[in-house]
Protein backbone atom coordinates (compact mmCIF):
# COMPACT_ATOMS: atom_id res chain seq x y z
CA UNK A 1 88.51 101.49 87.17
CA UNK A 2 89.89 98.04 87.17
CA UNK A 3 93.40 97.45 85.98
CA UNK A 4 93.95 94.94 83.45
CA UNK A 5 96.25 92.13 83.92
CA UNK A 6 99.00 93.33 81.48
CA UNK A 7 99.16 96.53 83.61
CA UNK A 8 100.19 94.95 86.68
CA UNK A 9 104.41 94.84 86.83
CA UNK A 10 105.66 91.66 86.47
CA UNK A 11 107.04 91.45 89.70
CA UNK A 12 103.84 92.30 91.75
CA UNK A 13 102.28 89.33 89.89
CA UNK A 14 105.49 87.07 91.07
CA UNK A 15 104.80 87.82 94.57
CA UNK A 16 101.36 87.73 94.49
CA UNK A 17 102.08 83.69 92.81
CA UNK A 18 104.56 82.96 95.39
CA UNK A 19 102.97 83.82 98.46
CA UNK A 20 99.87 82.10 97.13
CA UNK A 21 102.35 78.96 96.84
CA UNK A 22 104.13 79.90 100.57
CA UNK A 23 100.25 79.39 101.97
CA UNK A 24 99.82 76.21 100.13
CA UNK A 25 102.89 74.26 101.23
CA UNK A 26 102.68 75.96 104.46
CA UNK A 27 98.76 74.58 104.86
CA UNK A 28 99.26 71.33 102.95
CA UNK A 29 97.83 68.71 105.46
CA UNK A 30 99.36 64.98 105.71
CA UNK A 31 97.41 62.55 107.93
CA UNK A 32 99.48 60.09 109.49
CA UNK A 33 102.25 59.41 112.91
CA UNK A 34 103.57 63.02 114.35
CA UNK A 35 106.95 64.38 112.53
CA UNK A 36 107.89 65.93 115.62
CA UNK A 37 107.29 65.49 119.63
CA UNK A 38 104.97 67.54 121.90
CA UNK A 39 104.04 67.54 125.02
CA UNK A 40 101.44 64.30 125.04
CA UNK A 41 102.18 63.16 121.32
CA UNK A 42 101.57 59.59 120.81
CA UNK A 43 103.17 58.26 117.32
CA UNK A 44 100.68 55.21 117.54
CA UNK A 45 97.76 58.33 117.09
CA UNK A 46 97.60 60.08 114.14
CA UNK A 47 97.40 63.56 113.97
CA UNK A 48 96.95 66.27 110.77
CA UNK A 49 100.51 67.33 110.00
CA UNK A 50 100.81 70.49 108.10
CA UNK A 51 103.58 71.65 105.66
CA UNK A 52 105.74 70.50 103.15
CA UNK A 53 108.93 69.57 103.03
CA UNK A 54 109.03 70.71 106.97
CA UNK A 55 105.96 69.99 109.18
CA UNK A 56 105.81 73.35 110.46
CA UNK A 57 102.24 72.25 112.53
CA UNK A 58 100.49 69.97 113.94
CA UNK A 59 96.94 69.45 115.01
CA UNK A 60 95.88 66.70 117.42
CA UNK A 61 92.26 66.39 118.31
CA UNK A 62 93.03 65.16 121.47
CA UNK A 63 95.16 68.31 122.63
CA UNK A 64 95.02 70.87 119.53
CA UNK A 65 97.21 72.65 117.60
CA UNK A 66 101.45 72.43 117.76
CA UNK A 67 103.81 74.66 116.49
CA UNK A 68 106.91 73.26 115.55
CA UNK A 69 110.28 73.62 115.36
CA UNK A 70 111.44 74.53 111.87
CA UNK A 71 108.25 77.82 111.56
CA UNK A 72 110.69 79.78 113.62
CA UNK A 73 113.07 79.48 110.56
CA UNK A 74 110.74 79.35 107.39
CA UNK A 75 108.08 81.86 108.11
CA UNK A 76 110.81 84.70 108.59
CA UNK A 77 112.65 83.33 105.56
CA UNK A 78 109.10 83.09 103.00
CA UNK A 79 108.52 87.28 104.45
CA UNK A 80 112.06 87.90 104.11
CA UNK A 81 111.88 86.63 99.64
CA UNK A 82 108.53 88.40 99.70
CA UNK A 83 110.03 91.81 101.17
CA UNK A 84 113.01 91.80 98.80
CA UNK A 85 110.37 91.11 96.10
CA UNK A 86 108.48 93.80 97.10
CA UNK A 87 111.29 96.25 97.04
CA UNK A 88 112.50 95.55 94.28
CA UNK A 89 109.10 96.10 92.30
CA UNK A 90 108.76 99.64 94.26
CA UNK A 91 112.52 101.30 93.62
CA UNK A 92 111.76 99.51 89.86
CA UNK A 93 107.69 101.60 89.97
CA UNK A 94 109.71 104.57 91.48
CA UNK A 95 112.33 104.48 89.05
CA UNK A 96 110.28 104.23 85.95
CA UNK A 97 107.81 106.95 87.19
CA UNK A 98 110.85 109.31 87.61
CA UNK A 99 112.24 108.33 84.36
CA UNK A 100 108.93 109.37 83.02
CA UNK A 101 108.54 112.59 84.33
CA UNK A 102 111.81 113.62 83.05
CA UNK A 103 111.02 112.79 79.77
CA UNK A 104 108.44 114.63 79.60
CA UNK A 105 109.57 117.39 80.98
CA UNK A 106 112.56 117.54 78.37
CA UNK A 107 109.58 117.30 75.75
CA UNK A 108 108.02 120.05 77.13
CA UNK A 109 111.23 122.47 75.53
């Protein structure tokens, strides 16, 4: 049985938003001049640069796709705010469920 959307917590929902939002910026494309250097990068070609603020790729169709510098830092940092999102909705799940049982086994009395 499907779930409506009122049952889901709040803070799954937040995560689920957010990461959908990390993918964007991380996959938002920018034709134009390189933002960083690469082995055979030519700012007179331009390439698809992907990311926003930080280029975090790049793809040249002459020599393919470039990681650069700055992924090292913002992928761990986007799964490190989705992990303490996550937690945080599980001890809150965990808590309430346990909260819930008690209750009703003082009711039961």
């Amino acid at each position: 049985m499907a779930r409506r959307i009122r049952e889901v917590p709040f803070l799954v929902r937040t995560a689920v938003c957010i990461a959908l939002a990390f993918v964007v910026i991380d996959c938002f494309p920018k034709f134009g001049a390189p933002y960083f250097r690469y082995t055979g990068s030519d700012p007179a070609h331009h390439v698809w640069n992907f990311g926003w603020p930080f280029v975090l790729a790049i793809y040249d169709s002459r020599s393919g796709l470039h990681i650069g510098p700055f992924v090292y830092a913002v992928i761990p940092l986007q799964g490190f705010i989705l992990m303490i999102i996550t937690f945080v909705s599980a001890f809150r799940r965990r808590r309430r469920s346990s909260s819930l049982e008690r209750a009703a086994e003082a009711t039961v009395w």
